[in-house]
PDB file of N, CA and C in Angstrom:
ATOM      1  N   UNK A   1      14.395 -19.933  -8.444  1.00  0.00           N
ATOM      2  CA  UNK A   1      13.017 -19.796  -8.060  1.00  0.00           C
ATOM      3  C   UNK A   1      12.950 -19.509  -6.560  1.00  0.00           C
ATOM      4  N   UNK A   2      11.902 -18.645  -6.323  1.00  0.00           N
ATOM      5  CA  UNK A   2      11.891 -18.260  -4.766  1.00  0.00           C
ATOM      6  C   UNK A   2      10.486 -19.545  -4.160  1.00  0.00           C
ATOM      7  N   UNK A   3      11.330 -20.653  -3.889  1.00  0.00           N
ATOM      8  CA  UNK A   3      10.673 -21.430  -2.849  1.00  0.00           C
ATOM      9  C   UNK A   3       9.733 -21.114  -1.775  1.00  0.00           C
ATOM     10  N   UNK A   4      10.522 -20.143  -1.318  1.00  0.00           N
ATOM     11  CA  UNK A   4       9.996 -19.798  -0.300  1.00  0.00           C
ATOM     12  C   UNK A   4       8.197 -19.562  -0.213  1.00  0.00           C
ATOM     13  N   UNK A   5       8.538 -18.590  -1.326  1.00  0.00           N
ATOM     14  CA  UNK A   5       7.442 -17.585  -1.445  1.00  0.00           C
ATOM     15  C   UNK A   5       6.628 -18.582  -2.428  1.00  0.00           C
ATOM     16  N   UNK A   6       6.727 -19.775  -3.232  1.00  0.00           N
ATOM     17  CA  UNK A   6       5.783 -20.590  -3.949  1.00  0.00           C
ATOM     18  C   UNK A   6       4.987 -21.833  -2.595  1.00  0.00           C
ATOM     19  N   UNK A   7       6.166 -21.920  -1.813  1.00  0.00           N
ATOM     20  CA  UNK A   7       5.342 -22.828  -0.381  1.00  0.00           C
ATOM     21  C   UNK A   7       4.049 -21.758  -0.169  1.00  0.00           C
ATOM     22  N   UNK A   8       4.643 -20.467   0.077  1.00  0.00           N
ATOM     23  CA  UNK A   8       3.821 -19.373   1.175  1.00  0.00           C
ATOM     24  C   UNK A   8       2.549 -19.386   0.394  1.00  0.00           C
ATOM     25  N   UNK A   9       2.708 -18.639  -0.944  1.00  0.00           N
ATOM     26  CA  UNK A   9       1.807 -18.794  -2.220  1.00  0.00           C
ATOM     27  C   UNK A   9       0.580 -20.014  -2.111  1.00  0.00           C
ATOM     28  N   UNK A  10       1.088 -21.607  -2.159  1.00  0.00           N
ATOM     29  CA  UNK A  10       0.026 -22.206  -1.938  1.00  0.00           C
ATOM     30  C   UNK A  10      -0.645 -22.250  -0.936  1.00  0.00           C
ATOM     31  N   UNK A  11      -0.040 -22.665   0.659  1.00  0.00           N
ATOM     32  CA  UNK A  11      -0.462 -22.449   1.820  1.00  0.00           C
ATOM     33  C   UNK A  11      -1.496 -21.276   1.716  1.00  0.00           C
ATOM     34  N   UNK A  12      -1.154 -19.868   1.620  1.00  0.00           N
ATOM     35  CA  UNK A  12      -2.583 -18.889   1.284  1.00  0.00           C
ATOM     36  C   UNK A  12      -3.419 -19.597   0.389  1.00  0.00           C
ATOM     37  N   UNK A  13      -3.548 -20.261  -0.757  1.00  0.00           N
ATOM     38  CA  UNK A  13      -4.346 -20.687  -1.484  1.00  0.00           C
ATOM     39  C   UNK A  13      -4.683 -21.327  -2.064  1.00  0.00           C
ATOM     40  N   UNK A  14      -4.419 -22.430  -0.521  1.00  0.00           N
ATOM     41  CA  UNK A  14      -4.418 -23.901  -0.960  1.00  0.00           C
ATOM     42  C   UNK A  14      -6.078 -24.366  -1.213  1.00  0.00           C
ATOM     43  N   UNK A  15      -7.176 -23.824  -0.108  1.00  0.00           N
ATOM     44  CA  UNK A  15      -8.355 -24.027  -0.260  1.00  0.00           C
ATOM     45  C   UNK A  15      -8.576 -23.848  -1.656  1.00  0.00           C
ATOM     46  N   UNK A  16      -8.743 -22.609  -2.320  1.00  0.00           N
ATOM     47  CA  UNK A  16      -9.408 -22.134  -3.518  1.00  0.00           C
ATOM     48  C   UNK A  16      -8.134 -23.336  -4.442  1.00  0.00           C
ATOM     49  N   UNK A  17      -6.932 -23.333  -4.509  1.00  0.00           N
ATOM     50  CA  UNK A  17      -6.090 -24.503  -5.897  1.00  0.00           C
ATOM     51  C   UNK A  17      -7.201 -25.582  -5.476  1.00  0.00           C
ATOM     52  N   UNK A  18      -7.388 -26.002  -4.238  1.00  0.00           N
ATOM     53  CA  UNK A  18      -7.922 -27.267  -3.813  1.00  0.00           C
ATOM     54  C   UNK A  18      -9.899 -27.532  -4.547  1.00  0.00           C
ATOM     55  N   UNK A  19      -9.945 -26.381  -4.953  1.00  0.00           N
ATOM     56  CA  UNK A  19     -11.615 -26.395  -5.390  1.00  0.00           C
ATOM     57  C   UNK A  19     -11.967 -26.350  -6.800  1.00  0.00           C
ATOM     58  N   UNK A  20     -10.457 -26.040  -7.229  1.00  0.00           N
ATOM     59  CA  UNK A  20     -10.610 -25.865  -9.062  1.00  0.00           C
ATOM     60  C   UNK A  20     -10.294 -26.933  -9.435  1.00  0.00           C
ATOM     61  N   UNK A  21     -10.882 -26.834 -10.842  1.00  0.00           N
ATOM     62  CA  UNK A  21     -11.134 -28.385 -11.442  1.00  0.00           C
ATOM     63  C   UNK A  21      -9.278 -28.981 -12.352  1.00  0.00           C
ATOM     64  N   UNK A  22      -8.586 -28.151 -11.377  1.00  0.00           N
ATOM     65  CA  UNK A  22      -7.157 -28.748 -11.499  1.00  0.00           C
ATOM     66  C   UNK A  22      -6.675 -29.919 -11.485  1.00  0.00           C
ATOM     67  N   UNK A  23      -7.779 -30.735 -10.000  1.00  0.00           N
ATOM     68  CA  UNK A  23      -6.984 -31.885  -9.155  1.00  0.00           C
ATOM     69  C   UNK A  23      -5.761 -31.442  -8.578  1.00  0.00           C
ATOM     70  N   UNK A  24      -5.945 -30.272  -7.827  1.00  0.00           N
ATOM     71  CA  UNK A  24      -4.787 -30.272  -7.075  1.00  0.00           C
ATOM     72  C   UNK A  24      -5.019 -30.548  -5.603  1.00  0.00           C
ATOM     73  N   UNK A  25      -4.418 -31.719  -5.044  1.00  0.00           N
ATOM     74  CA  UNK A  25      -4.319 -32.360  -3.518  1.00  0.00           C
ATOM     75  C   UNK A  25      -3.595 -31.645  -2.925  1.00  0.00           C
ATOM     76  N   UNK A  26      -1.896 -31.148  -3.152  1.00  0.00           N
ATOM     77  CA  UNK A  26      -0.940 -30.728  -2.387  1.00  0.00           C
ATOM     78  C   UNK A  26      -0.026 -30.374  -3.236  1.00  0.00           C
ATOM     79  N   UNK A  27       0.704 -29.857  -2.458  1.00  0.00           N
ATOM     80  CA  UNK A  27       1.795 -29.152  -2.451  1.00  0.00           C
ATOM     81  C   UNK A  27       2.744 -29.440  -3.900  1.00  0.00           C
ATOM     82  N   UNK A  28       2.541 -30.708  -4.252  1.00  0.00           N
ATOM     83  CA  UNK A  28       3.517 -31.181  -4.740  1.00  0.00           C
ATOM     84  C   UNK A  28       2.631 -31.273  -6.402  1.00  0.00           C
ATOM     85  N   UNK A  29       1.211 -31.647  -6.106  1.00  0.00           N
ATOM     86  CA  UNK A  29       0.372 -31.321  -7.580  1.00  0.00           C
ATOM     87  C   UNK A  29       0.693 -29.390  -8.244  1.00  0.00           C
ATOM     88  N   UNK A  30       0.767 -28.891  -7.192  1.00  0.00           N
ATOM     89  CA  UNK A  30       0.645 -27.865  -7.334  1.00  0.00           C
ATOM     90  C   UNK A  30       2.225 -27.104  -8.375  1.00  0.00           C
ATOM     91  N   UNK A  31       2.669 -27.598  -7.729  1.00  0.00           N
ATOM     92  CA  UNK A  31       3.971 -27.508  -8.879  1.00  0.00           C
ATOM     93  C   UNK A  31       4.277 -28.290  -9.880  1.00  0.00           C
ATOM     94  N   UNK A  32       3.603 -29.231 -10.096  1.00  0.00           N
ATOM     95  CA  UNK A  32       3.186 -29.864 -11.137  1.00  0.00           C
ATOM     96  C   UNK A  32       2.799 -29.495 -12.270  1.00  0.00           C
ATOM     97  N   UNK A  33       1.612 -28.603 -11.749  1.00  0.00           N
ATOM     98  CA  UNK A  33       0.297 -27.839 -12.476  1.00  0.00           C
ATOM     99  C   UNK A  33       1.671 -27.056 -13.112  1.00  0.00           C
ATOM    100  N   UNK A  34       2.415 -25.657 -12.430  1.00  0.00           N
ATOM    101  CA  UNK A  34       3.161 -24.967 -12.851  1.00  0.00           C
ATOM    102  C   UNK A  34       3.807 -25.498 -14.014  1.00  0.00           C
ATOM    103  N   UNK A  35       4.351 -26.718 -13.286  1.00  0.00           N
ATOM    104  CA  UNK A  35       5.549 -26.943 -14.995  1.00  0.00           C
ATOM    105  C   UNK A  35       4.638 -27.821 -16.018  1.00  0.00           C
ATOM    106  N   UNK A  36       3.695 -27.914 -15.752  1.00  0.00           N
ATOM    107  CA  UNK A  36       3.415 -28.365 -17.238  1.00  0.00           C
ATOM    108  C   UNK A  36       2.208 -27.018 -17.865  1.00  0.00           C
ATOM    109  N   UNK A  37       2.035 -26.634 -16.934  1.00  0.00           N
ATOM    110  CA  UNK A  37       1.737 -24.965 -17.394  1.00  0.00           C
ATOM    111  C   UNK A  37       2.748 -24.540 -18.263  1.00  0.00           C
ATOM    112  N   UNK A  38       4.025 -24.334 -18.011  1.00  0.00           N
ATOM    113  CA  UNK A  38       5.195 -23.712 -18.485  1.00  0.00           C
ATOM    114  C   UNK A  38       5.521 -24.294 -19.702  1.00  0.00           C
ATOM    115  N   UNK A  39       5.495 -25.125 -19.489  1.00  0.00           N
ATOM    116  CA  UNK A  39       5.824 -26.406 -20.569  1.00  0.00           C
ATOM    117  C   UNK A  39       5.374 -26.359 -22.472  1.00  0.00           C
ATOM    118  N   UNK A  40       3.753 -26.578 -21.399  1.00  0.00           N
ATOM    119  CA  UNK A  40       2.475 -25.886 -22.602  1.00  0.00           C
ATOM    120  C   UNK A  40       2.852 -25.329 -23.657  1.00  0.00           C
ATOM    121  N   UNK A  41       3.042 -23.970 -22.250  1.00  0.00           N
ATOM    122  CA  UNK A  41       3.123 -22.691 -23.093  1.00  0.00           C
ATOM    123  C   UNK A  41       3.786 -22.681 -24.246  1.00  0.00           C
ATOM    124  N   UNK A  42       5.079 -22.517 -23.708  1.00  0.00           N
ATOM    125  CA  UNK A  42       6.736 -22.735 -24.581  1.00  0.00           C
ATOM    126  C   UNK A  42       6.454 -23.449 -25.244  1.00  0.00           C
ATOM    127  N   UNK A  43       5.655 -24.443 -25.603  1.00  0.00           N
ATOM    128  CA  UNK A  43       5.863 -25.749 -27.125  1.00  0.00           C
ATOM    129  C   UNK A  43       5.038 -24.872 -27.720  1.00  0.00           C
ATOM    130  N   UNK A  44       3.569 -24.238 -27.196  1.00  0.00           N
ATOM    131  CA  UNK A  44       2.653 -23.945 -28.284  1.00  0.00           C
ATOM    132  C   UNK A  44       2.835 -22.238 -28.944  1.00  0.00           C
ATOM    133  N   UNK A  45       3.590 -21.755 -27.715  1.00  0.00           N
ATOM    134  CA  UNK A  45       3.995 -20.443 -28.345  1.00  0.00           C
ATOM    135  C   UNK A  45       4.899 -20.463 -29.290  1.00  0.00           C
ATOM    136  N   UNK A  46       5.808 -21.199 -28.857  1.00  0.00           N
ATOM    137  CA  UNK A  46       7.109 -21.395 -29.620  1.00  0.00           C
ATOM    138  C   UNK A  46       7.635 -22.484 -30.168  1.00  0.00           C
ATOM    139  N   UNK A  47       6.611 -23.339 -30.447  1.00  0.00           N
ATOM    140  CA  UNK A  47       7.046 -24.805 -30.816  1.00  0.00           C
ATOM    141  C   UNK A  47       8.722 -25.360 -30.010  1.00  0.00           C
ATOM    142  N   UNK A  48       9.298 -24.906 -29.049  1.00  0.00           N
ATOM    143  CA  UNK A  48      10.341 -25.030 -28.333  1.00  0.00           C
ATOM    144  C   UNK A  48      10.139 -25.545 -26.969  1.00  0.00           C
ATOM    145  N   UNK A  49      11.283 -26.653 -26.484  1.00  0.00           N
ATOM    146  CA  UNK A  49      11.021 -27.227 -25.242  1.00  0.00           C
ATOM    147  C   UNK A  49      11.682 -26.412 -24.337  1.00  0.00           C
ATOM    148  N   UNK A  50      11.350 -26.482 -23.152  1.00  0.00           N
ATOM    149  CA  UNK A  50      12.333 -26.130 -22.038  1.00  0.00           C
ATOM    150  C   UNK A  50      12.452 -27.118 -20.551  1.00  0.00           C
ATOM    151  N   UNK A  51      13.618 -26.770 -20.373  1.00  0.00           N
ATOM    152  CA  UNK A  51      13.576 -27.988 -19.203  1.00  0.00           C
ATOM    153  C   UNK A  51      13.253 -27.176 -17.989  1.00  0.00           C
ATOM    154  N   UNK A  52      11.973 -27.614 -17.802  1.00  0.00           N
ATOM    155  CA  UNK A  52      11.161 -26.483 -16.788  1.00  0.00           C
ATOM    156  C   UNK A  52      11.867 -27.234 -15.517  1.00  0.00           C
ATOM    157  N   UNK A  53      12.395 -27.889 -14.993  1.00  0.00           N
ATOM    158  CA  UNK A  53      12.948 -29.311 -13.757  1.00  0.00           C
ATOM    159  C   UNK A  53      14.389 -28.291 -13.643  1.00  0.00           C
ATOM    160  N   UNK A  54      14.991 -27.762 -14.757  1.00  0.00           N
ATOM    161  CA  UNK A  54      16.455 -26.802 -14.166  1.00  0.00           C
ATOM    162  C   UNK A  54      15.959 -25.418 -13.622  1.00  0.00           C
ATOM    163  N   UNK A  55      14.903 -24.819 -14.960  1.00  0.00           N
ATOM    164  CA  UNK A  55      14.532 -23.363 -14.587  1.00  0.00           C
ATOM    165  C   UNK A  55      13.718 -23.473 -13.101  1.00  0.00           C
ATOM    166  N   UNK A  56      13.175 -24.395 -12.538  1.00  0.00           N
ATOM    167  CA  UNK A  56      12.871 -23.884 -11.532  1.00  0.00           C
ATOM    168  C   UNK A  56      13.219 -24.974 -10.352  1.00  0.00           C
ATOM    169  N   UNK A  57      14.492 -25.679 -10.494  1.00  0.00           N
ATOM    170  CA  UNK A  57      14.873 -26.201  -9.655  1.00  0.00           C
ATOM    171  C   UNK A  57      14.250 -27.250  -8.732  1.00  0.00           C
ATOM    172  N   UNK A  58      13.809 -27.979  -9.496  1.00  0.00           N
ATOM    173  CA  UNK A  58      13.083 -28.820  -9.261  1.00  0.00           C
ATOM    174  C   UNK A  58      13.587 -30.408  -8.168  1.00  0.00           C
ATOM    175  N   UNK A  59      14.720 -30.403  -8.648  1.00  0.00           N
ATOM    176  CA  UNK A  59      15.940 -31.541  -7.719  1.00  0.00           C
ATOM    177  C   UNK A  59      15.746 -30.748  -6.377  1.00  0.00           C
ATOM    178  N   UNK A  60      15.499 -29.513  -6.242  1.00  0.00           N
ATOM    179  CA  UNK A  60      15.912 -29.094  -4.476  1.00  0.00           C
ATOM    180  C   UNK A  60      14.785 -29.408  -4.287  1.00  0.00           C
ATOM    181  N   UNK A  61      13.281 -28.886  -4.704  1.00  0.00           N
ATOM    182  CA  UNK A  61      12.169 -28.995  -4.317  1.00  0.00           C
ATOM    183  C   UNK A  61      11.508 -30.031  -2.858  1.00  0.00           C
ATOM    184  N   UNK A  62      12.449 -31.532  -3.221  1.00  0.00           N
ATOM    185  CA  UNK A  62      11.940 -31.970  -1.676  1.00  0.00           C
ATOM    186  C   UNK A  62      12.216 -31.688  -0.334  1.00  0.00           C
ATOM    187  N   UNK A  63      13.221 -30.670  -0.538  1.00  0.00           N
ATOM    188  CA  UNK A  63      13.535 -30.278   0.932  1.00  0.00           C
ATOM    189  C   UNK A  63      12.721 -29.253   1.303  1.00  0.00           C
ATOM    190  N   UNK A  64      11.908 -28.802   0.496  1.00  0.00           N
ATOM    191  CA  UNK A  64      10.787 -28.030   1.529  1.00  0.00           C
ATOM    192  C   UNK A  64       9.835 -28.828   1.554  1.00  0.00           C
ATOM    193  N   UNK A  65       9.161 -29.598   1.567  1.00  0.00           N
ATOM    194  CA  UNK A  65       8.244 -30.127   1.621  1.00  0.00           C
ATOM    195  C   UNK A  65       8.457 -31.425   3.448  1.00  0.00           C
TER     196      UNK A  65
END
């Protein structure tokens, strides 16, 4: 996953994540939202799990923050 560019991503649009009826506070809801977005999906499309925490590297995640 490009970190980089998912920090940059919210920072541009943190106001507007911050106004939808998400509950997203920060940085860290915000990738939240993603994997259980992902998550969702994959069970209801495909009745199949995925370990959204490897596909997007989720163990490195606190070092940008």
């Amino acid at each position: 996953m490009n970190k980089e560019y998912l920090e940059e991503f919210y920072e541009e649009n943190k106001n507007a994540l911050k106004d939808s009826e998400q509950e997203i506070k920060g940085f860290m809801d915000f990738v939240e939202y993603i994997k259980d977005t992902i998550t969702s999906n994959i069970q209801y499309d495909f009745n199949l799990d995925i370990d959204v925490n490897k596909l997007l590297e989720i163990d490195e995640m606190e070092n940008i923050i």
